[in-house]
C-alpha atoms as a PDB file:
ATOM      1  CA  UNK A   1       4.334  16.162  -5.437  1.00  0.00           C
ATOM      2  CA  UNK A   2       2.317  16.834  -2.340  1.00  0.00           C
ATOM      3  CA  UNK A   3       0.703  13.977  -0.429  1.00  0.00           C
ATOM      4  CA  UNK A   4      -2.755  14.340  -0.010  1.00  0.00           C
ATOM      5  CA  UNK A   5      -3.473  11.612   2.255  1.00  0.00           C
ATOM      6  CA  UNK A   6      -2.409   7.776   2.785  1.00  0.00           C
ATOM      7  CA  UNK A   7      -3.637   4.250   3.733  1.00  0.00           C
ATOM      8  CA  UNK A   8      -2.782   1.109   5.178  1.00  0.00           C
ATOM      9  CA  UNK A   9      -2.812  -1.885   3.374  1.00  0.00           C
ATOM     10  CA  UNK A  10      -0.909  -4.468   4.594  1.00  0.00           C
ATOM     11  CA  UNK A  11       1.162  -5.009   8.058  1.00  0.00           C
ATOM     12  CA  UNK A  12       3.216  -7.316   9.103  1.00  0.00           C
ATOM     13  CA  UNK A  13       5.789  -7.915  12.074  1.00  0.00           C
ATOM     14  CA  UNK A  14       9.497  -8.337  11.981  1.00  0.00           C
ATOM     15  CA  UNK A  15      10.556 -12.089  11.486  1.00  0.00           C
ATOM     16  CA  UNK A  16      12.404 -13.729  14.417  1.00  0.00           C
ATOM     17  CA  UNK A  17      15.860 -13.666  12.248  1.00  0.00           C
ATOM     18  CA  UNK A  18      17.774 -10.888  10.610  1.00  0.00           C
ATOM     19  CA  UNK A  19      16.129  -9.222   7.501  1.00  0.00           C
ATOM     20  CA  UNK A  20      19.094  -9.028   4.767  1.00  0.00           C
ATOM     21  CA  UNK A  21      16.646  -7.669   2.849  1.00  0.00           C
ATOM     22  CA  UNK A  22      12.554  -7.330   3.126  1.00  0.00           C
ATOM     23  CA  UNK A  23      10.296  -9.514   1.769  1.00  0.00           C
ATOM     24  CA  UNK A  24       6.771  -8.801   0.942  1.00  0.00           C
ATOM     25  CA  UNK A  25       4.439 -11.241   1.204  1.00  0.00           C
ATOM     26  CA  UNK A  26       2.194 -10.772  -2.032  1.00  0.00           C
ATOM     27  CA  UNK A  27      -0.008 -13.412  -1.996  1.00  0.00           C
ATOM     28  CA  UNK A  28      -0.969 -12.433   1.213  1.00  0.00           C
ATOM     29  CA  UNK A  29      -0.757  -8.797   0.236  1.00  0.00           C
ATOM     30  CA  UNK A  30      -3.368  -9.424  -3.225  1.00  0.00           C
ATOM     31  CA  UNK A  31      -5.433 -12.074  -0.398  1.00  0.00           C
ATOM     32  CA  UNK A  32      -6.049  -8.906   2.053  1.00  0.00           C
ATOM     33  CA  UNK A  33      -6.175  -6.008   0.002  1.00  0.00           C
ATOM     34  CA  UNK A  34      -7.833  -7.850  -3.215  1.00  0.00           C
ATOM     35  CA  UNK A  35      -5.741  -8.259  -6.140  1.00  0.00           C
ATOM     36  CA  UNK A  36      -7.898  -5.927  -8.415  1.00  0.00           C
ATOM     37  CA  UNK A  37      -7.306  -3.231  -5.517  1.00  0.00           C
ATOM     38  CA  UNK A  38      -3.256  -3.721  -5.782  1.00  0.00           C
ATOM     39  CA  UNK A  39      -3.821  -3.564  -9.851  1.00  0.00           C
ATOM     40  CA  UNK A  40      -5.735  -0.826  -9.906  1.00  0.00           C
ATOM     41  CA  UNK A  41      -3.088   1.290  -8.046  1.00  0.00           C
ATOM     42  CA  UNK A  42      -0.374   0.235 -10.228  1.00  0.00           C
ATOM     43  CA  UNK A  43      -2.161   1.048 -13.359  1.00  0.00           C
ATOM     44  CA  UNK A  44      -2.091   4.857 -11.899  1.00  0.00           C
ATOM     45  CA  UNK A  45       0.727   7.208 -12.812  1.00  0.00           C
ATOM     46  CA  UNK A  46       3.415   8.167  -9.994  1.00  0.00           C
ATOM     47  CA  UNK A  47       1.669  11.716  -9.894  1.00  0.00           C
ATOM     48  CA  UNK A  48      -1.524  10.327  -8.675  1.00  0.00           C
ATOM     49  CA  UNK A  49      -0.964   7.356  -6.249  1.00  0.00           C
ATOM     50  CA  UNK A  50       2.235   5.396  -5.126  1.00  0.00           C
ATOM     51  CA  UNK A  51       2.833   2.080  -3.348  1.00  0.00           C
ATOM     52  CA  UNK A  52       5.292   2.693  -0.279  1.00  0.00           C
ATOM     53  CA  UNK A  53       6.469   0.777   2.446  1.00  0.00           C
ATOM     54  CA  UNK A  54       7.063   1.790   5.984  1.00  0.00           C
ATOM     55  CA  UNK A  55       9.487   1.203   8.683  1.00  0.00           C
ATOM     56  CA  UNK A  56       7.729   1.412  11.836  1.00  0.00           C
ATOM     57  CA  UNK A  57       8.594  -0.044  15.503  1.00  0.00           C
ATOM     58  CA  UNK A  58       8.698  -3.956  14.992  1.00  0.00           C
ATOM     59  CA  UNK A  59       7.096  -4.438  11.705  1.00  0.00           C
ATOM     60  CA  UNK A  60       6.665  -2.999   8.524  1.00  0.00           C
ATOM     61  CA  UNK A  61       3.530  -1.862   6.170  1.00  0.00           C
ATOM     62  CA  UNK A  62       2.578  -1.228   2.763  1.00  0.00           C
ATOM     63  CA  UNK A  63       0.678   1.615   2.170  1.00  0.00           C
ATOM     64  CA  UNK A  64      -0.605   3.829  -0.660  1.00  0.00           C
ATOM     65  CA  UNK A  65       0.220   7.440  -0.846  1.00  0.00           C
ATOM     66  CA  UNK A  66      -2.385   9.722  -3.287  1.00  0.00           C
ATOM     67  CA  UNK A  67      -1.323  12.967  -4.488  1.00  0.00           C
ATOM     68  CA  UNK A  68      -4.304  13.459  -6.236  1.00  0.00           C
ATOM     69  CA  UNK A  69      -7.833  14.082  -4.390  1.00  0.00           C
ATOM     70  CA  UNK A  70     -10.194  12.502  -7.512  1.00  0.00           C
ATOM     71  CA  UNK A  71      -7.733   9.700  -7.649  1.00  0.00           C
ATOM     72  CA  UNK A  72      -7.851   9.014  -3.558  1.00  0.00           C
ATOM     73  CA  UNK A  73     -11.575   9.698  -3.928  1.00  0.00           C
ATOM     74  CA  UNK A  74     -11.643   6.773  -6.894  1.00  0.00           C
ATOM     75  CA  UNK A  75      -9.925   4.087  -4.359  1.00  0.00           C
ATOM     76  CA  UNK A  76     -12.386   4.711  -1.227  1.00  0.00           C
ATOM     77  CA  UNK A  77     -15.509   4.019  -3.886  1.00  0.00           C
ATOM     78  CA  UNK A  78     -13.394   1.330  -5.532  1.00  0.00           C
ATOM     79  CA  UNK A  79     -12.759   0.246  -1.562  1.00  0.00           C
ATOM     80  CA  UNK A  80     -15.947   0.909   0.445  1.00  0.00           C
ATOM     81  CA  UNK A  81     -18.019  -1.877   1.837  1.00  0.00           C
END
């Protein structure tokens, strides 16, 4: 699969203590992003669209990855404002 494109959903910075392991917050996740949203991209197969998190420099995000151009063009209508 070849990524097309991604986007932000969610970001969040480290916590003060050691991480054994990372924990997402999904209420606040499905409260940002809108829980239909988070659905929505679940309900997609693997080839299309995938949830991902990333490392980055004092925090981490959760993103979406689309490998599929009607399926990214789907979430910006199902996401514009």
């Amino acid at each position: 699969m070849m990524k097309i494109t991604s986007d932000i959903l969610y970001q969040w910075a480290l916590p003060d203590y050691p991480e054994e392991y990372i924990d997402i917050d999904w209420p606040a996740v499905h409260k940002e992003v809108g829980s239909d949203i988070i659905d929505w991209i679940n309900k997609q197969p693997d080839e299309n669209c995938q949830l991902s998190l990333e490392i980055i420099p004092n925090g981490r995000r959760l993103i979406v990855e689309f490998f599929d151009q009607e399926t990214y063009s789907d979430y910006k209508a199902k996401t514009a404002k």
